[in-house]
PDB file of N, CA and C in Angstrom:
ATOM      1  N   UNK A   1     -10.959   5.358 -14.374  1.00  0.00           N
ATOM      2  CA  UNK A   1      -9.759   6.173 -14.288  1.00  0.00           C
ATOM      3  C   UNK A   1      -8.719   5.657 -15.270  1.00  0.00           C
ATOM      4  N   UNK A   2      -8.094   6.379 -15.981  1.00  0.00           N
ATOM      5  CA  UNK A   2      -6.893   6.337 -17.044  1.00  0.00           C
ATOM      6  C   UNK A   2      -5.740   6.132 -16.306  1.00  0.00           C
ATOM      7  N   UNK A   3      -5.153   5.282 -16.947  1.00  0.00           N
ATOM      8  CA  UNK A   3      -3.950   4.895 -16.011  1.00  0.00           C
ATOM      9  C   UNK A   3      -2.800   5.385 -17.241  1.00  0.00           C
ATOM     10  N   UNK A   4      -2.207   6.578 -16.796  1.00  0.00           N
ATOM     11  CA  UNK A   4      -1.455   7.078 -17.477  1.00  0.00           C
ATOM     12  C   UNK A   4       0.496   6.267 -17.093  1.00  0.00           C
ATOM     13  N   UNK A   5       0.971   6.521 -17.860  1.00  0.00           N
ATOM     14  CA  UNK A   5       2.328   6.339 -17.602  1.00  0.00           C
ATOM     15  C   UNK A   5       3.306   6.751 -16.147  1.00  0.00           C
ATOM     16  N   UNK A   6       3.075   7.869 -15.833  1.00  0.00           N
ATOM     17  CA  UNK A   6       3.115   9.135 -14.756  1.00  0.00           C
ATOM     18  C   UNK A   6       2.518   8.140 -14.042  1.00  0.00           C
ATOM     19  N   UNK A   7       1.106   7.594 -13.582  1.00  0.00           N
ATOM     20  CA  UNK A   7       0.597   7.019 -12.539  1.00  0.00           C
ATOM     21  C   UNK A   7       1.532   5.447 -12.157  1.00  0.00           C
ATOM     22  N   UNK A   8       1.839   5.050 -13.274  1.00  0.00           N
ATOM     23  CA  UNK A   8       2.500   4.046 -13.024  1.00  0.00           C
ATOM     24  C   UNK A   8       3.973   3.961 -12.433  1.00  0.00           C
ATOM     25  N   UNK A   9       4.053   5.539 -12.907  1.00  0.00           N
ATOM     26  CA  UNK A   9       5.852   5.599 -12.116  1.00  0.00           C
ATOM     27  C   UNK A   9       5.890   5.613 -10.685  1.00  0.00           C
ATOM     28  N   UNK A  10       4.795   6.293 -10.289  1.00  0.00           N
ATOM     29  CA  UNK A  10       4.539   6.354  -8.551  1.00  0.00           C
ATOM     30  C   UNK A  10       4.022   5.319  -7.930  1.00  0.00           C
ATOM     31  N   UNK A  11       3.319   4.442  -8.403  1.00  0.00           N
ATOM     32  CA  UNK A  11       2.838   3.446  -7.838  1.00  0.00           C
ATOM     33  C   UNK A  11       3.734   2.471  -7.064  1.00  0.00           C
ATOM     34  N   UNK A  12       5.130   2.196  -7.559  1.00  0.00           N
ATOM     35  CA  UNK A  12       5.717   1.428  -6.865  1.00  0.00           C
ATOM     36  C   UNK A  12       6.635   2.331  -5.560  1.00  0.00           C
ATOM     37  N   UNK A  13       6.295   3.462  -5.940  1.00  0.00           N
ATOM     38  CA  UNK A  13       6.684   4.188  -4.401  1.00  0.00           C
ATOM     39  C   UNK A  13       5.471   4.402  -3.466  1.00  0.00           C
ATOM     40  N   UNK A  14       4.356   4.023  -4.317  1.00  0.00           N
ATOM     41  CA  UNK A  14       3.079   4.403  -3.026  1.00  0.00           C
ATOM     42  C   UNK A  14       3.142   3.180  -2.349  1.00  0.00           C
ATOM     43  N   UNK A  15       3.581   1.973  -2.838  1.00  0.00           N
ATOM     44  CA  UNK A  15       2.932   0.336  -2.370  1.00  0.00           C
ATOM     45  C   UNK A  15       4.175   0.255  -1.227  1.00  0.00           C
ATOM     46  N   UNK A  16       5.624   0.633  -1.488  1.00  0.00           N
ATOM     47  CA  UNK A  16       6.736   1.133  -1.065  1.00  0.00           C
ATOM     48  C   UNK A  16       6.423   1.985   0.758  1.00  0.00           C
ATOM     49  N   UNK A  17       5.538   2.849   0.403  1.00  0.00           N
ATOM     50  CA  UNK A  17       4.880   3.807   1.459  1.00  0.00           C
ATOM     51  C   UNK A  17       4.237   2.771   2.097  1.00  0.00           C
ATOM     52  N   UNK A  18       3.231   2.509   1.812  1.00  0.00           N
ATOM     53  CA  UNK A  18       2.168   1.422   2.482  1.00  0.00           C
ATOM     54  C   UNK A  18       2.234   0.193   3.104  1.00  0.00           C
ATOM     55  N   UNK A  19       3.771  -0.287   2.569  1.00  0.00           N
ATOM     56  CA  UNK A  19       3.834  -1.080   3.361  1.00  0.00           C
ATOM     57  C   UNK A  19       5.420  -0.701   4.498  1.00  0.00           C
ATOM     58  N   UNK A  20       5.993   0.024   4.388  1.00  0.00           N
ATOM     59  CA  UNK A  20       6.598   0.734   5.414  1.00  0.00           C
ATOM     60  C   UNK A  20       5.317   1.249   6.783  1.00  0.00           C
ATOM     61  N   UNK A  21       4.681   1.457   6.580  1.00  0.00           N
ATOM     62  CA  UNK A  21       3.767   2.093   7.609  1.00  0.00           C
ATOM     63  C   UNK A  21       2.841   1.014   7.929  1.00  0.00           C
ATOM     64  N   UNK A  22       2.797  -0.204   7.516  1.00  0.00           N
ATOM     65  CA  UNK A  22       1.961  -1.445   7.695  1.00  0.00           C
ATOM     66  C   UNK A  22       2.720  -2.431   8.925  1.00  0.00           C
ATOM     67  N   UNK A  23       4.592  -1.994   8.267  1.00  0.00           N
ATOM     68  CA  UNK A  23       5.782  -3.250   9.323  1.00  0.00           C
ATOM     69  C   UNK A  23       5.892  -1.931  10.498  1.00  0.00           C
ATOM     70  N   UNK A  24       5.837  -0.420  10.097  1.00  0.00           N
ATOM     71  CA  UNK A  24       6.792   0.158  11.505  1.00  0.00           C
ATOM     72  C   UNK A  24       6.269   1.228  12.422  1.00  0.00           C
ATOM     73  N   UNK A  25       4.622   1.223  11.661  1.00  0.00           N
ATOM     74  CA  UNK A  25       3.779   2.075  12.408  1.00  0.00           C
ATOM     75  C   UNK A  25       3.479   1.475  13.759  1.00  0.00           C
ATOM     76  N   UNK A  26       3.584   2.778  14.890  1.00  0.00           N
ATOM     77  CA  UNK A  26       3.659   1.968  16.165  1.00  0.00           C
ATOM     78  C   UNK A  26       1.457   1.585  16.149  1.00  0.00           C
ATOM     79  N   UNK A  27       0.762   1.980  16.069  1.00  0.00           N
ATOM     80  CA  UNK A  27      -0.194   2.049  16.146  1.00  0.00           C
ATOM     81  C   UNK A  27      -1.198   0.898  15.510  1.00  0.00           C
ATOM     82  N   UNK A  28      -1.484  -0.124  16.124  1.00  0.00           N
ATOM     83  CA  UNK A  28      -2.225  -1.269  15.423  1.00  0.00           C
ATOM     84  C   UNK A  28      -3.157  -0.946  14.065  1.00  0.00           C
ATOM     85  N   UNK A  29      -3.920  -0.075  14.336  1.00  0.00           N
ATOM     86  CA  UNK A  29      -5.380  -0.211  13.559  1.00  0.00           C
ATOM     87  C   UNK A  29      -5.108   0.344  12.296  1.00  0.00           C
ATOM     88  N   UNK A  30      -3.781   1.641  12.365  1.00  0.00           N
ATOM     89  CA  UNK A  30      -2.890   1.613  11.597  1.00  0.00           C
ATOM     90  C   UNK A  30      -1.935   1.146  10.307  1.00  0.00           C
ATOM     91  N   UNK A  31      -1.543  -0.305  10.900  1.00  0.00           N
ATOM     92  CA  UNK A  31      -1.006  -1.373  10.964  1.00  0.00           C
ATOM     93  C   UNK A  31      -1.783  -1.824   9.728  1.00  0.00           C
ATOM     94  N   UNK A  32      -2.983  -2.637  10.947  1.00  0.00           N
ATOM     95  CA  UNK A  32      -4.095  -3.034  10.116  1.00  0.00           C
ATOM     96  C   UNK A  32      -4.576  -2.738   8.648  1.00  0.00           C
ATOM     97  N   UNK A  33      -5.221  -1.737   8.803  1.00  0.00           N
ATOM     98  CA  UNK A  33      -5.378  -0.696   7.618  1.00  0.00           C
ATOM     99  C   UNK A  33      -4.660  -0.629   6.783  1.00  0.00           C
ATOM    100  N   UNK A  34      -3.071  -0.197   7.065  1.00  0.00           N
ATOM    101  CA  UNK A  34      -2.047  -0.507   5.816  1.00  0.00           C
ATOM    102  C   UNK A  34      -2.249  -1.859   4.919  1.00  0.00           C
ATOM    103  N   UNK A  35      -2.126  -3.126   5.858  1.00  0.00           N
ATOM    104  CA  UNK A  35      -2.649  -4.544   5.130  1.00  0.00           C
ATOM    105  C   UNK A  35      -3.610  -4.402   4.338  1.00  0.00           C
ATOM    106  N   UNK A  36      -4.511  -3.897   5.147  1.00  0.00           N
ATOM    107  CA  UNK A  36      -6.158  -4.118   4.250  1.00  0.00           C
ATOM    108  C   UNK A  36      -5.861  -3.731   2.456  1.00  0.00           C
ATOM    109  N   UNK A  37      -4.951  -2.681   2.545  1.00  0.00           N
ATOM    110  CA  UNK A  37      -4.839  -1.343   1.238  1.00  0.00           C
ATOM    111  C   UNK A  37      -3.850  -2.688   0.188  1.00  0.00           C
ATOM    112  N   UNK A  38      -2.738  -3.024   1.016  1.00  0.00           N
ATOM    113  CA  UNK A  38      -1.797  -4.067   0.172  1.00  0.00           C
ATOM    114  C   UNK A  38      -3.044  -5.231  -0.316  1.00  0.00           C
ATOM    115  N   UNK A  39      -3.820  -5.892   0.703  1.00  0.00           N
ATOM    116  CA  UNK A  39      -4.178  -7.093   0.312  1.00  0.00           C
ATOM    117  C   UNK A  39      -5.565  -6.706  -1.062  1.00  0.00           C
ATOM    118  N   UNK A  40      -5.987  -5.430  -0.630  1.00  0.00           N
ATOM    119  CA  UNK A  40      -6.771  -5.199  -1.864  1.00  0.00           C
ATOM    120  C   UNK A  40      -5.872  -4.445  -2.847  1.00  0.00           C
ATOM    121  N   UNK A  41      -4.690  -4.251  -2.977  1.00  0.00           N
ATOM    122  CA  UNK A  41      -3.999  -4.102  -4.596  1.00  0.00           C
ATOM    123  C   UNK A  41      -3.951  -5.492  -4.863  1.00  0.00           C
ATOM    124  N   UNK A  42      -2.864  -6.166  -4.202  1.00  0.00           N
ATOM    125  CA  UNK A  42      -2.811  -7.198  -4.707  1.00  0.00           C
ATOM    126  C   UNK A  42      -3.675  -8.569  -4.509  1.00  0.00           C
ATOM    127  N   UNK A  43      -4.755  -8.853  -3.950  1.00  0.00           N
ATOM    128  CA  UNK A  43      -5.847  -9.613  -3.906  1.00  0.00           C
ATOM    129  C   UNK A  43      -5.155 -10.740  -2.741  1.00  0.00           C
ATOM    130  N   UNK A  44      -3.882 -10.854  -1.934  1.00  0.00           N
ATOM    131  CA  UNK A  44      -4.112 -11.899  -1.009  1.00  0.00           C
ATOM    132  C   UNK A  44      -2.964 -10.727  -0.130  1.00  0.00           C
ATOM    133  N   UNK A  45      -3.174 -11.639   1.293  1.00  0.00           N
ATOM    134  CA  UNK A  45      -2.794 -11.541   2.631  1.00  0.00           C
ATOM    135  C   UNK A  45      -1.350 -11.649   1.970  1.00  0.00           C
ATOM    136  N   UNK A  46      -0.356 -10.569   2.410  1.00  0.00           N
ATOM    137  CA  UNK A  46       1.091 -10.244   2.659  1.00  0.00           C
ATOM    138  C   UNK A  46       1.561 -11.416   3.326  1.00  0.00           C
TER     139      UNK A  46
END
């Protein structure tokens, strides 16, 4: 995948998203899942 300019402008509002719904989602697995997505962008545990 081409990582255009455009992709890069959103990215710091998707990671932004992901981890809002990782600290305030009431729902564990949820929770969970959000981490999993952060710790595989950025390669370690939040």
């Amino acid at each position: 995948m081409e990582i255009t300019p455009s992709a890069l402008a959103v990215l710091p509002f998707t990671v932004a998203l992901v981890l809002v719904v990782a600290v305030s989602h009431p729902d564990p697995a949820v929770r969970e899942r959000a981490l999993r997505v952060l710790e595989a962008l950025f390669g370690t545990k939040p």
